[in-house]
N, C-alpha and C. Protein backbone atom coordinates (compact mmCIF):
# COMPACT_ATOMS: atom_id res chain seq x y z
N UNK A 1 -72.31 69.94 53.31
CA UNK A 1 -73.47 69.35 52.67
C UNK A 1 -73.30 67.86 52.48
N UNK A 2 -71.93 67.30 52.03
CA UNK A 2 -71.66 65.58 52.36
C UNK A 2 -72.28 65.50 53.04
N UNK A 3 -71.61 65.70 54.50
CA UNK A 3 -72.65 65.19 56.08
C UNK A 3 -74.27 65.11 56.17
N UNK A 4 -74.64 66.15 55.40
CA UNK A 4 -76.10 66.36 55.19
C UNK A 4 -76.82 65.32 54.74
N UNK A 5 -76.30 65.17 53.76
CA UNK A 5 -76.93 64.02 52.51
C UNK A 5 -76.64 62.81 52.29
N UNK A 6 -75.18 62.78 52.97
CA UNK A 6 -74.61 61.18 53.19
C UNK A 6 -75.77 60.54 54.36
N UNK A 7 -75.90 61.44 54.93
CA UNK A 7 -76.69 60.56 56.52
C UNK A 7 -78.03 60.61 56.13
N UNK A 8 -78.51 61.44 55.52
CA UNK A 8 -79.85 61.42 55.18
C UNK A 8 -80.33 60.16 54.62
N UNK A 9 -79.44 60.17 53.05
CA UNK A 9 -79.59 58.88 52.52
C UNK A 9 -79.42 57.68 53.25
N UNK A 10 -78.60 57.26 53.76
CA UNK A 10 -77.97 56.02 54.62
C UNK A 10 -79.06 55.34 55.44
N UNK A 11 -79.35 57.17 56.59
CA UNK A 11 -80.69 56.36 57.55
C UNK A 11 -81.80 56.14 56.96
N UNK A 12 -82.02 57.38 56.12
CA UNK A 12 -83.48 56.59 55.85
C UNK A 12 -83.63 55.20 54.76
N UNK A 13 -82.66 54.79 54.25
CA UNK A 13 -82.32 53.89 53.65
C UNK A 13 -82.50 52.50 54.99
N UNK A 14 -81.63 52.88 55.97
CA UNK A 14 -81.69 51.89 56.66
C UNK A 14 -82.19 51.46 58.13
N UNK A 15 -83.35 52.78 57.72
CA UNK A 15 -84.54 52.73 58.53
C UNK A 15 -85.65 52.21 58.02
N UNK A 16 -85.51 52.21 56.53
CA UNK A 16 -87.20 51.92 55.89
C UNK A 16 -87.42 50.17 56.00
N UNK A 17 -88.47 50.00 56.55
CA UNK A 17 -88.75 48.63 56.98
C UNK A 17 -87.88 47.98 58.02
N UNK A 18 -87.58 48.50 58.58
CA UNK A 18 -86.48 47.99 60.24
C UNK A 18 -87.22 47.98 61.18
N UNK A 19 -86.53 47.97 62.27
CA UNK A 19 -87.79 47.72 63.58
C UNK A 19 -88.27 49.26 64.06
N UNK A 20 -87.34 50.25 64.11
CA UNK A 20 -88.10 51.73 64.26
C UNK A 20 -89.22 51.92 63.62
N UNK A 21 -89.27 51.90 62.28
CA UNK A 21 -90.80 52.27 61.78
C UNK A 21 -91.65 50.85 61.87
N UNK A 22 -91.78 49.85 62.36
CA UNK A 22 -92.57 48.76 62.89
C UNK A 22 -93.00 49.13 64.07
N UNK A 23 -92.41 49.53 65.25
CA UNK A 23 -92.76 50.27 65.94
C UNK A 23 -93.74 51.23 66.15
N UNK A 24 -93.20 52.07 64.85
CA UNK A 24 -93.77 53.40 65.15
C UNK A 24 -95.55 53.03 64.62
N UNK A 25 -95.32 52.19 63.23
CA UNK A 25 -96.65 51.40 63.01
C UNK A 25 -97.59 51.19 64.35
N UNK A 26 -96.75 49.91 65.14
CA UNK A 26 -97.67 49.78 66.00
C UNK A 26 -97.95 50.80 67.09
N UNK A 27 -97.29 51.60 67.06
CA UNK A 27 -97.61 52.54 68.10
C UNK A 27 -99.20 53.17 67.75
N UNK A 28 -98.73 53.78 66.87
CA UNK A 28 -100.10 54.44 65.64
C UNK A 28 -101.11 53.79 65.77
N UNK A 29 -101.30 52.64 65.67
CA UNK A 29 -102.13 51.21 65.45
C UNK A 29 -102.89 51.58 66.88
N UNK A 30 -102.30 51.47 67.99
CA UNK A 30 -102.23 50.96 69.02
C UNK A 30 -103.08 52.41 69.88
N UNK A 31 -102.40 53.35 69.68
CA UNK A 31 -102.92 54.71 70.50
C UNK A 31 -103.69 55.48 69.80
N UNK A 32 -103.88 55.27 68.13
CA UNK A 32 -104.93 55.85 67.12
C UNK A 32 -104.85 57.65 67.20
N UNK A 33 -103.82 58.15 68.02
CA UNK A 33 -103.46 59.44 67.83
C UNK A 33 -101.74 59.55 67.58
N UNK A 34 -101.94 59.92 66.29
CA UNK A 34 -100.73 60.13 65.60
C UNK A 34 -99.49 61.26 66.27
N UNK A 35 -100.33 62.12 66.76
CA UNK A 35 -99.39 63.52 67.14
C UNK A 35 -98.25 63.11 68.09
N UNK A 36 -99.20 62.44 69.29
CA UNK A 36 -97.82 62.13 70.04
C UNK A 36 -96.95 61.21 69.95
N UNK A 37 -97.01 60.41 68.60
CA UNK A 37 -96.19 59.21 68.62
C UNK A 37 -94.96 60.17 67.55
N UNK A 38 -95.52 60.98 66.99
CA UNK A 38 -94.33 61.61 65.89
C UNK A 38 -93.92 62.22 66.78
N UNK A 39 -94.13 62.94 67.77
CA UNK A 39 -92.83 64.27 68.56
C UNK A 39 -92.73 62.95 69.46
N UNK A 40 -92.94 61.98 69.65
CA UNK A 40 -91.80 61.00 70.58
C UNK A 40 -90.93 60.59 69.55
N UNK A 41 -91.05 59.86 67.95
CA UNK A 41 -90.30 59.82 67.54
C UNK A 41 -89.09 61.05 67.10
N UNK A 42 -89.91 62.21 67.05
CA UNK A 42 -88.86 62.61 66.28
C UNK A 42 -87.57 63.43 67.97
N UNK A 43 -88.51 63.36 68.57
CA UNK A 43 -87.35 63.82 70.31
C UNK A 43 -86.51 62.90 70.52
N UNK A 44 -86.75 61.45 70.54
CA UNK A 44 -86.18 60.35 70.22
C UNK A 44 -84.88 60.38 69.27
N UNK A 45 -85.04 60.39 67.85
CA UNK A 45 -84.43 60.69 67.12
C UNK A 45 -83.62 61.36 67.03
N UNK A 46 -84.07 62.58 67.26
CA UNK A 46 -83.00 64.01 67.61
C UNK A 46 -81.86 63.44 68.66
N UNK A 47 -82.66 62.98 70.05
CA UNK A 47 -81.38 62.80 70.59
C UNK A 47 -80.50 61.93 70.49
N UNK A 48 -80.62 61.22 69.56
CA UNK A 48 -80.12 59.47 69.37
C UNK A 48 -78.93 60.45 68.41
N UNK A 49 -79.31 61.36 67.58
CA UNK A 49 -78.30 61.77 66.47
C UNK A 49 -77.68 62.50 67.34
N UNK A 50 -78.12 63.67 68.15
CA UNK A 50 -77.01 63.87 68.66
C UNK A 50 -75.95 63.63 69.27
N UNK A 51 -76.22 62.59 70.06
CA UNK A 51 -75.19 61.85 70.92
C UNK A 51 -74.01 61.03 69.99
N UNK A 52 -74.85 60.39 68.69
CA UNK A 52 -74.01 59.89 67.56
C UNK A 52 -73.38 61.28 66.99
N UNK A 53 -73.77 62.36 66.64
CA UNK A 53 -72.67 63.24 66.08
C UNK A 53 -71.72 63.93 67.43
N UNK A 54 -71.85 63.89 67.75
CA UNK A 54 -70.69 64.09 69.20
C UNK A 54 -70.10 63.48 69.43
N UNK A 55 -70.44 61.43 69.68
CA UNK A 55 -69.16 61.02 69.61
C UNK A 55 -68.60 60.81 68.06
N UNK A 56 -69.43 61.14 66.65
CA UNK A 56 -68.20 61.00 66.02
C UNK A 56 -67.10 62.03 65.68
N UNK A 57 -67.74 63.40 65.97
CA UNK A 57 -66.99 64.61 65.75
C UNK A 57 -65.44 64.39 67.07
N UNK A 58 -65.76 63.51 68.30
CA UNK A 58 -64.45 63.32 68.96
C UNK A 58 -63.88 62.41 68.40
N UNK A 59 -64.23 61.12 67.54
CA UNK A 59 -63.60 60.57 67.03
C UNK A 59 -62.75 60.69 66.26
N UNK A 60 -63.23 61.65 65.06
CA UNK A 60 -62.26 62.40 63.81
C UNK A 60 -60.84 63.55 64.19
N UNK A 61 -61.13 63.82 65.92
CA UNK A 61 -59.62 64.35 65.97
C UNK A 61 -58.63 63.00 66.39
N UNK A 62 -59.07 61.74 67.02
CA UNK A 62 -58.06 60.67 66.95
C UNK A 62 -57.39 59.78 66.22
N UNK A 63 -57.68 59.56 65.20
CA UNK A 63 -57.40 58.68 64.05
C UNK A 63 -57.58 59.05 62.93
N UNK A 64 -56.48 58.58 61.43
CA UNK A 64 -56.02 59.33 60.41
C UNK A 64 -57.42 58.95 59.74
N UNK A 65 -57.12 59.85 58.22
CA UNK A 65 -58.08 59.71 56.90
C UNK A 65 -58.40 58.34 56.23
N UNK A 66 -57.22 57.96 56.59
CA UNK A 66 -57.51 56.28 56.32
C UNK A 66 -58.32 55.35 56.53
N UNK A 67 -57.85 55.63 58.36
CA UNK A 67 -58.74 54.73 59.45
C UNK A 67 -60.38 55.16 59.57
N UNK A 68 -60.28 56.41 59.28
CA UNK A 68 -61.97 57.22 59.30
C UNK A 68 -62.50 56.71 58.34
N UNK A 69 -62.21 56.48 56.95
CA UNK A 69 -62.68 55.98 55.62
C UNK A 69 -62.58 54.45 55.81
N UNK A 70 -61.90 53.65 56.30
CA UNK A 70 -62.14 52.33 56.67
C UNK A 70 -63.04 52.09 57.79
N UNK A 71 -63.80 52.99 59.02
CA UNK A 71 -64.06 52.74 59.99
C UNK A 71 -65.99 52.90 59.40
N UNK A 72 -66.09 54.22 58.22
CA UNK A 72 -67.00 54.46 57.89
C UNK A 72 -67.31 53.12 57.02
N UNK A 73 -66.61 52.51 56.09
CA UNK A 73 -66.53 51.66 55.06
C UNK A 73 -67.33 50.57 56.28
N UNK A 74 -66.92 49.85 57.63
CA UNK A 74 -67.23 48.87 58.04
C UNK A 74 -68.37 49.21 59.09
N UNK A 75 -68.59 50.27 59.19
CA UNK A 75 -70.25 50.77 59.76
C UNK A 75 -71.48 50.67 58.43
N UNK A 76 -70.70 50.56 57.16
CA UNK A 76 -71.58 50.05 56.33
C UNK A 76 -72.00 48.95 56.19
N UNK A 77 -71.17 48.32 56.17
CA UNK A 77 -71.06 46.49 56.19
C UNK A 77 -71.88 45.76 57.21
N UNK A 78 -71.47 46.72 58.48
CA UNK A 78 -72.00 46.22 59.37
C UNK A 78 -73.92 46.36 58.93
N UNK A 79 -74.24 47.20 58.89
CA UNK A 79 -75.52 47.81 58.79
C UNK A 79 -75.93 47.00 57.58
N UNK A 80 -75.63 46.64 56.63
CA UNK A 80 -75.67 45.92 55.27
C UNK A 80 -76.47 44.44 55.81
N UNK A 81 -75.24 43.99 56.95
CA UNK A 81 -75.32 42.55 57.47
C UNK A 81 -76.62 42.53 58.36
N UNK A 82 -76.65 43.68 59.22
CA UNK A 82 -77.70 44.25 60.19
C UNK A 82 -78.86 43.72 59.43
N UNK A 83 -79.29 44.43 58.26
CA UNK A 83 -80.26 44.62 57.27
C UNK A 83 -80.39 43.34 56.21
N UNK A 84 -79.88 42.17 56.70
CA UNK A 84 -79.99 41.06 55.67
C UNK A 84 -80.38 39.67 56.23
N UNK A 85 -79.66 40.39 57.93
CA UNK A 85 -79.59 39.35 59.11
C UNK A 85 -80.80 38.79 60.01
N UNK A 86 -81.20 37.48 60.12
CA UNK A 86 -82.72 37.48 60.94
C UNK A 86 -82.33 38.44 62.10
N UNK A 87 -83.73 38.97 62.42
CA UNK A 87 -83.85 39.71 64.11
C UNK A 87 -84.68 39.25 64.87
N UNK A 88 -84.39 39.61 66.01
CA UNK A 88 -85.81 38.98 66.79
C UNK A 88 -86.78 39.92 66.41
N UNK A 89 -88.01 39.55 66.80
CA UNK A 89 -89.25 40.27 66.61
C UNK A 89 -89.27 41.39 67.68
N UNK A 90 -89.73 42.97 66.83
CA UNK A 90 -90.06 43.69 67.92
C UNK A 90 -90.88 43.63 68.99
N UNK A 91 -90.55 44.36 69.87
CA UNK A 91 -91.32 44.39 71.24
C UNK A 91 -92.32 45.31 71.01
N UNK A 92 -93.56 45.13 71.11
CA UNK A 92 -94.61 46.03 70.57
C UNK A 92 -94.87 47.09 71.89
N UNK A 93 -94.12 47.24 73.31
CA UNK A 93 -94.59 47.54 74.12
C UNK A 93 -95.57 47.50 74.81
N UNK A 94 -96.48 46.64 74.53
CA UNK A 94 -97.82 46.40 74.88
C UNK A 94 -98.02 46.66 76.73
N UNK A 95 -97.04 46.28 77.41
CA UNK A 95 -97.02 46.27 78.55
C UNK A 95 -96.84 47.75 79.95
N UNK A 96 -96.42 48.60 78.54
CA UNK A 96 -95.78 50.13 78.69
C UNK A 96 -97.42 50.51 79.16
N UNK A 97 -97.73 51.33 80.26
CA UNK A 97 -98.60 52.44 80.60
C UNK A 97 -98.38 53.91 80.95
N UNK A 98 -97.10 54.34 79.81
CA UNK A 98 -97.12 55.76 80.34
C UNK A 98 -97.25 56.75 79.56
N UNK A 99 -98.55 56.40 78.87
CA UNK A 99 -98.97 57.14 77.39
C UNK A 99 -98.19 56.91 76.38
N UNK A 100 -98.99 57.34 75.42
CA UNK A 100 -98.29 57.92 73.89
C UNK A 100 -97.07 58.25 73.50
N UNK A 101 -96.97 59.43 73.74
CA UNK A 101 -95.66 60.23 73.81
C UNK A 101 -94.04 59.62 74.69
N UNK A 102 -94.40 59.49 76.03
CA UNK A 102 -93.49 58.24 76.65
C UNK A 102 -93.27 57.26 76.16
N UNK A 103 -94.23 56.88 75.75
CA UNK A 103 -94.20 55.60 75.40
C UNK A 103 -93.22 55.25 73.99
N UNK A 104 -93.77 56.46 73.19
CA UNK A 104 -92.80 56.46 71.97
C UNK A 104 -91.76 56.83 71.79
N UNK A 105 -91.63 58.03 72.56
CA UNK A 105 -90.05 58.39 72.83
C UNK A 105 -89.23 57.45 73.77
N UNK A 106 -89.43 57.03 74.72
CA UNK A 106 -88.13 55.80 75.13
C UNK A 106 -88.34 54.97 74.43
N UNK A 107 -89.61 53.87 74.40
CA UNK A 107 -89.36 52.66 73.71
C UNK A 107 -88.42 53.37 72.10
N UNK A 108 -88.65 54.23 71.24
CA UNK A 108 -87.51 54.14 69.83
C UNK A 108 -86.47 54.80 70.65
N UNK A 109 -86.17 55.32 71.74
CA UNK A 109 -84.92 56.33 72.05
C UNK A 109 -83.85 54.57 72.17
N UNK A 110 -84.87 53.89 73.05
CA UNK A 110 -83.80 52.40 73.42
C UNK A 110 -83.67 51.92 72.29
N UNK A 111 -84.60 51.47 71.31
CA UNK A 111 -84.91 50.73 69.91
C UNK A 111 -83.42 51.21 69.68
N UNK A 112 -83.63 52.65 69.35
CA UNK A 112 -82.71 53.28 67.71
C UNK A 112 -80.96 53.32 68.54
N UNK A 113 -81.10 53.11 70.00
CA UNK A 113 -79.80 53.19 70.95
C UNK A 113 -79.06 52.57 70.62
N UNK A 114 -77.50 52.50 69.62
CA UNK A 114 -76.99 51.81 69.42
C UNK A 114 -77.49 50.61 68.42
N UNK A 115 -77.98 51.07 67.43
CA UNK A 115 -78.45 50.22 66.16
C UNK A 115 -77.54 50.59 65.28
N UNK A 116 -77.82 50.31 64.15
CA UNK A 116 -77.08 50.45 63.07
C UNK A 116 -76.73 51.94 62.67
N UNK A 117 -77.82 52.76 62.61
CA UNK A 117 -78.34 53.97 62.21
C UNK A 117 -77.11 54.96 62.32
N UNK A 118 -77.33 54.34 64.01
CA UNK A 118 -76.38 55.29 64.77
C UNK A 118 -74.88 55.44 64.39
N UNK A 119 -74.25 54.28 64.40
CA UNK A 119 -73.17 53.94 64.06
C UNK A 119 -73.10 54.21 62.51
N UNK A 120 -73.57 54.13 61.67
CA UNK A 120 -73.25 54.95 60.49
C UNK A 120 -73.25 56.27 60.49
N UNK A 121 -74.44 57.09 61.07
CA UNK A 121 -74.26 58.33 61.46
C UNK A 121 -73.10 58.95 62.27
N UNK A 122 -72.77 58.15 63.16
CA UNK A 122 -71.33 58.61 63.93
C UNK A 122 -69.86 58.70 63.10
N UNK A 123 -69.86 57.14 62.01
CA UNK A 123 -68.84 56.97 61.34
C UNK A 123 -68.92 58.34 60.34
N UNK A 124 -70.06 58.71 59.57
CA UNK A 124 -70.28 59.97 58.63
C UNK A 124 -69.83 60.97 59.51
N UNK A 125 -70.44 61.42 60.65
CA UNK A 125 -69.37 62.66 61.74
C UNK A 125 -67.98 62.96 61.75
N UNK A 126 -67.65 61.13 61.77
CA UNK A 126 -66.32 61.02 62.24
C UNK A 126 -65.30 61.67 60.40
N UNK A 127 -66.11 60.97 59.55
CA UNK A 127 -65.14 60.82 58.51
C UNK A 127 -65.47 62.63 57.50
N UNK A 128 -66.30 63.39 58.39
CA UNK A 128 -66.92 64.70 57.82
C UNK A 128 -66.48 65.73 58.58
N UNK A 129 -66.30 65.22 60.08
CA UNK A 129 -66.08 66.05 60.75
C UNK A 129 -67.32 67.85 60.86
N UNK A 130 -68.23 67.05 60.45
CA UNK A 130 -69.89 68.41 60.20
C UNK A 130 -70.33 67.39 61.43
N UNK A 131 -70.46 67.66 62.59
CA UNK A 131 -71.08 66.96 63.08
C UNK A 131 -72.67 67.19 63.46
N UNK A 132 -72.60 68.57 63.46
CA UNK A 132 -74.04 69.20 63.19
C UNK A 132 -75.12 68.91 61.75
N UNK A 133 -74.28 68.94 60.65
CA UNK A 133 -75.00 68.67 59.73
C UNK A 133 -75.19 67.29 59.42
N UNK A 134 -74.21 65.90 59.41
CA UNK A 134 -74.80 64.38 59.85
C UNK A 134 -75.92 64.50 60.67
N UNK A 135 -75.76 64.88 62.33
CA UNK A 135 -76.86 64.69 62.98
C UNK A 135 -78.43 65.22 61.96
N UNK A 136 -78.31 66.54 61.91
CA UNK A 136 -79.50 67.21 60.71
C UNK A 136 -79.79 66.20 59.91
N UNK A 137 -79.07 65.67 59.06
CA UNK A 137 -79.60 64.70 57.56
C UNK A 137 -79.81 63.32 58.58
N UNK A 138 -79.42 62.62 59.64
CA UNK A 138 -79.24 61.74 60.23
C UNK A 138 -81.09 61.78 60.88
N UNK A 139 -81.58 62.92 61.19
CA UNK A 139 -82.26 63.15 61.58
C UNK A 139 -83.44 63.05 60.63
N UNK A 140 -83.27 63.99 59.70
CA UNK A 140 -84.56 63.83 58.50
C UNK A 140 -84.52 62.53 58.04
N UNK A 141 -83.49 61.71 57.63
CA UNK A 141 -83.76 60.41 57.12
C UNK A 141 -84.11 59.59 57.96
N UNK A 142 -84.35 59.53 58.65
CA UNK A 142 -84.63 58.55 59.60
C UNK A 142 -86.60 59.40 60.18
N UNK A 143 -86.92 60.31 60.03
CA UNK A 143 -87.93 60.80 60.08
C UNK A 143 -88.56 60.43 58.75
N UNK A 144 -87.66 60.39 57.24
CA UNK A 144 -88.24 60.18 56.24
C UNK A 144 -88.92 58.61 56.37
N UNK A 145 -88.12 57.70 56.62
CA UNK A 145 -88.25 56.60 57.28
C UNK A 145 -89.18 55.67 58.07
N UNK A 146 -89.46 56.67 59.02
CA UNK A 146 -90.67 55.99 60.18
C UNK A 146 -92.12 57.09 59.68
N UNK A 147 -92.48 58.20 59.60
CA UNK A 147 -93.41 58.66 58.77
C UNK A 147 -94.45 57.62 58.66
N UNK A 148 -93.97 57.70 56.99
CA UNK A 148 -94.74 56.49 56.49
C UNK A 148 -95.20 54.96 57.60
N UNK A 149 -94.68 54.91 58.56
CA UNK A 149 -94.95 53.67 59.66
C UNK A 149 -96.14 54.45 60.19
N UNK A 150 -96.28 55.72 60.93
CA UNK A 150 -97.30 56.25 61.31
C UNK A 150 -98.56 56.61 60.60
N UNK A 151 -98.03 57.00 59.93
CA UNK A 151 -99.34 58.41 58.51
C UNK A 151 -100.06 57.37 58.06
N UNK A 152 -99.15 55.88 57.70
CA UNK A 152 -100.48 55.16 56.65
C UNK A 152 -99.44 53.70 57.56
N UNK A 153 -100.20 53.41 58.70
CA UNK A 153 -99.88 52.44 59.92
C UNK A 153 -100.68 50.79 58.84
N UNK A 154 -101.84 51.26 58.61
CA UNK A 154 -102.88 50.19 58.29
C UNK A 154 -102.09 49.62 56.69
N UNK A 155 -102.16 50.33 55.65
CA UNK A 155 -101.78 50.14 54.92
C UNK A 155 -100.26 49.68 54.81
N UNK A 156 -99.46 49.78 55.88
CA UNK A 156 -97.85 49.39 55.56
C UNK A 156 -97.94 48.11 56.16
N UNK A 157 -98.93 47.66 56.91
CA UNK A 157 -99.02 46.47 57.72
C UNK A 157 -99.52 45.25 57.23
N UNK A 158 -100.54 46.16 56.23
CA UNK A 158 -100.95 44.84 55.20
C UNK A 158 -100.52 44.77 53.83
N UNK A 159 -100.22 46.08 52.92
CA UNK A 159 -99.71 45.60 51.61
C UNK A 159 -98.45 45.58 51.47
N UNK A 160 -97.61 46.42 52.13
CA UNK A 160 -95.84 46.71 51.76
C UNK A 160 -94.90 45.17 52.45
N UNK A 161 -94.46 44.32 51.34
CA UNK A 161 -93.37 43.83 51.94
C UNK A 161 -91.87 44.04 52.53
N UNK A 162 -91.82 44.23 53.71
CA UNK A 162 -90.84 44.99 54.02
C UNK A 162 -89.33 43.65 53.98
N UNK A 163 -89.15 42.59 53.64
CA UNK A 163 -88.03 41.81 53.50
C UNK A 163 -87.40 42.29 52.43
N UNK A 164 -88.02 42.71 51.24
CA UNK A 164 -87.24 42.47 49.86
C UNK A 164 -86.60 43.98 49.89
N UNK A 165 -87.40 44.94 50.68
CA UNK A 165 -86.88 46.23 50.78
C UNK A 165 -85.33 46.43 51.83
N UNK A 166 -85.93 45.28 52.88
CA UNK A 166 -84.74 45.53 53.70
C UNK A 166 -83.70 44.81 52.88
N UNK A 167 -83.58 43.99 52.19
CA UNK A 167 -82.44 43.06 51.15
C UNK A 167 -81.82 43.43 50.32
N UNK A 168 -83.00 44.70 50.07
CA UNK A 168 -81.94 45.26 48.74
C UNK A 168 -81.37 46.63 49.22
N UNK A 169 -81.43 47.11 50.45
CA UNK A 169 -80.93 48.12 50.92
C UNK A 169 -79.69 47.49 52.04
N UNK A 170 -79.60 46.54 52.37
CA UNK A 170 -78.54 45.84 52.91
C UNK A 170 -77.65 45.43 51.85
N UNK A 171 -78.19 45.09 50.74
CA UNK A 171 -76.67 44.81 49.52
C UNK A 171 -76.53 45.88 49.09
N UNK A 172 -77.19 47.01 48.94
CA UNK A 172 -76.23 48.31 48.63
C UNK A 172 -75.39 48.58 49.37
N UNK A 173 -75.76 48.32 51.26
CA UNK A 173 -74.97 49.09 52.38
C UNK A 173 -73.36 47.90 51.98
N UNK A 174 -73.90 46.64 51.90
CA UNK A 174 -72.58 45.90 51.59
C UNK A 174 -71.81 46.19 50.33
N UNK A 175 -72.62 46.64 48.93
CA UNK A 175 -71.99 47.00 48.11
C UNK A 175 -70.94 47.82 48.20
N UNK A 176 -71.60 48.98 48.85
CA UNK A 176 -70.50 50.87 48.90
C UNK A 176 -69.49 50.09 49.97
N UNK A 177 -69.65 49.82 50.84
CA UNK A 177 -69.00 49.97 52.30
C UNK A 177 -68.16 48.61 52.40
N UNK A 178 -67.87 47.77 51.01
CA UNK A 178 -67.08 46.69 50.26
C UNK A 178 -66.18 47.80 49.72
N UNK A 179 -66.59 47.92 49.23
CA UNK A 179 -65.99 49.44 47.71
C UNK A 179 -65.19 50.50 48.74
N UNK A 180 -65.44 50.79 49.44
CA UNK A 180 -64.85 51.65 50.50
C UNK A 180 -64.27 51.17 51.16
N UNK A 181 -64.26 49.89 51.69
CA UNK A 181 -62.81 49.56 52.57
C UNK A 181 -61.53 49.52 51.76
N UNK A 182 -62.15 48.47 50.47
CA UNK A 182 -60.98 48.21 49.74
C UNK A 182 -60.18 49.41 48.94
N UNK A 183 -61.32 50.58 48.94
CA UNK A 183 -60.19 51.80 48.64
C UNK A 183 -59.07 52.57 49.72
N UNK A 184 -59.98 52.32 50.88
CA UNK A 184 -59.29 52.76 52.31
C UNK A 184 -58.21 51.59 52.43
N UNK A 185 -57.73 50.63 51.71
CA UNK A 185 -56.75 49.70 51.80
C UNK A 185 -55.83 49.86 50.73
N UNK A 186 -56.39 50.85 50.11
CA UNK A 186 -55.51 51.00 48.81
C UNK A 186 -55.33 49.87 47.93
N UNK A 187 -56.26 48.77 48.01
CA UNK A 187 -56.48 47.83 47.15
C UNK A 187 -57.64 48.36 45.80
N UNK A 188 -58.68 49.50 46.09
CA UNK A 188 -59.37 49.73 44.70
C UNK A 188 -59.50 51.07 44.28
């Protein structure tokens, strides 16, 4: 249940206001039928976690309790920095003609490929060794996440500021994943 709830929290923490659910906004915006932009996100999603809980479940038979708890500690940090750091502006796909559904499932399968998400989700595999249940919570949070980008596209575009949300969910990710190295160093 860790694995479950650690990843749940994390992604959708550090999915809410990122470029996946901007995306998924404009997708919504853009194709005005919701259905196929959610089963691209969430096929998308699914497979993005799985591939992250697979390689972290091989990770956790190579390296000690230490290194797993320091490796998780600096997939936080990283994601913290991710989430505080300018980005370029998303690619709205505008140029994509292969429907809805295509369209939404590769453009977030590449988006979410090696983002932050992932790499916390892998480090939670690695340091849980549930690699089924990270992917699961890895999965809903990050669905909890982009949702709201689709369901209410109009409204997140014009009233929700998404900087102060991403700022204060990047100094938590730096808070814990500070707090966690230095215990994985046996300094706290």
């Amino acid at each position: 249940m860790d694995a479950f709830l650690t990843s749940l929290f994390a992604l959708a923490l550090a999915e809410f206001g990122d470029r996946p659910q901007i995306l998924c906004a404009a997708l919504a915006m853009r194709y005005g039928r919701l259905s196929p932009v959610i089963w691209g996100l969430g096929l998308a999603t699914f497979c993005n976690c799985v591939i992250s809980a697979i390689a972290g479940s091989a990770v956790h038979q190579w390296i000690s309790e230490d290194a797993l708890q320091l490796f998780y500690a600096l997939s936080l940090i990283f994601a913290g920095f991710g989430m505080v750091a300018w980005r370029r502006p998303v690619d709205l796909l505008q140029k994509w003609r292969i429907g809805p559904f295509w369209t939404s499932f590769l453009g977030l399968f590449i988006l979410q490929f090696g983002d932050k998400g992932q790499f916390v989700l892998m480090a939670t595999a690695a340091r849980t060794d549930m690699g089924a249940f990270a992917a699961a919570g890895g999965w809903f949070g990050v669905m909890i996440a982009c949702l709201p980008g689709i369901l209410f596209y109009r409204q997140l575009t014009e009233n929700v500021p998404m900087a102060p949300i991403r700022y204060a969910g990047g100094a938590v990710f730096l808070l814990v994943g500070s707090i966690l190295a230095l215990a994985a160093w046996g300094i706290f």
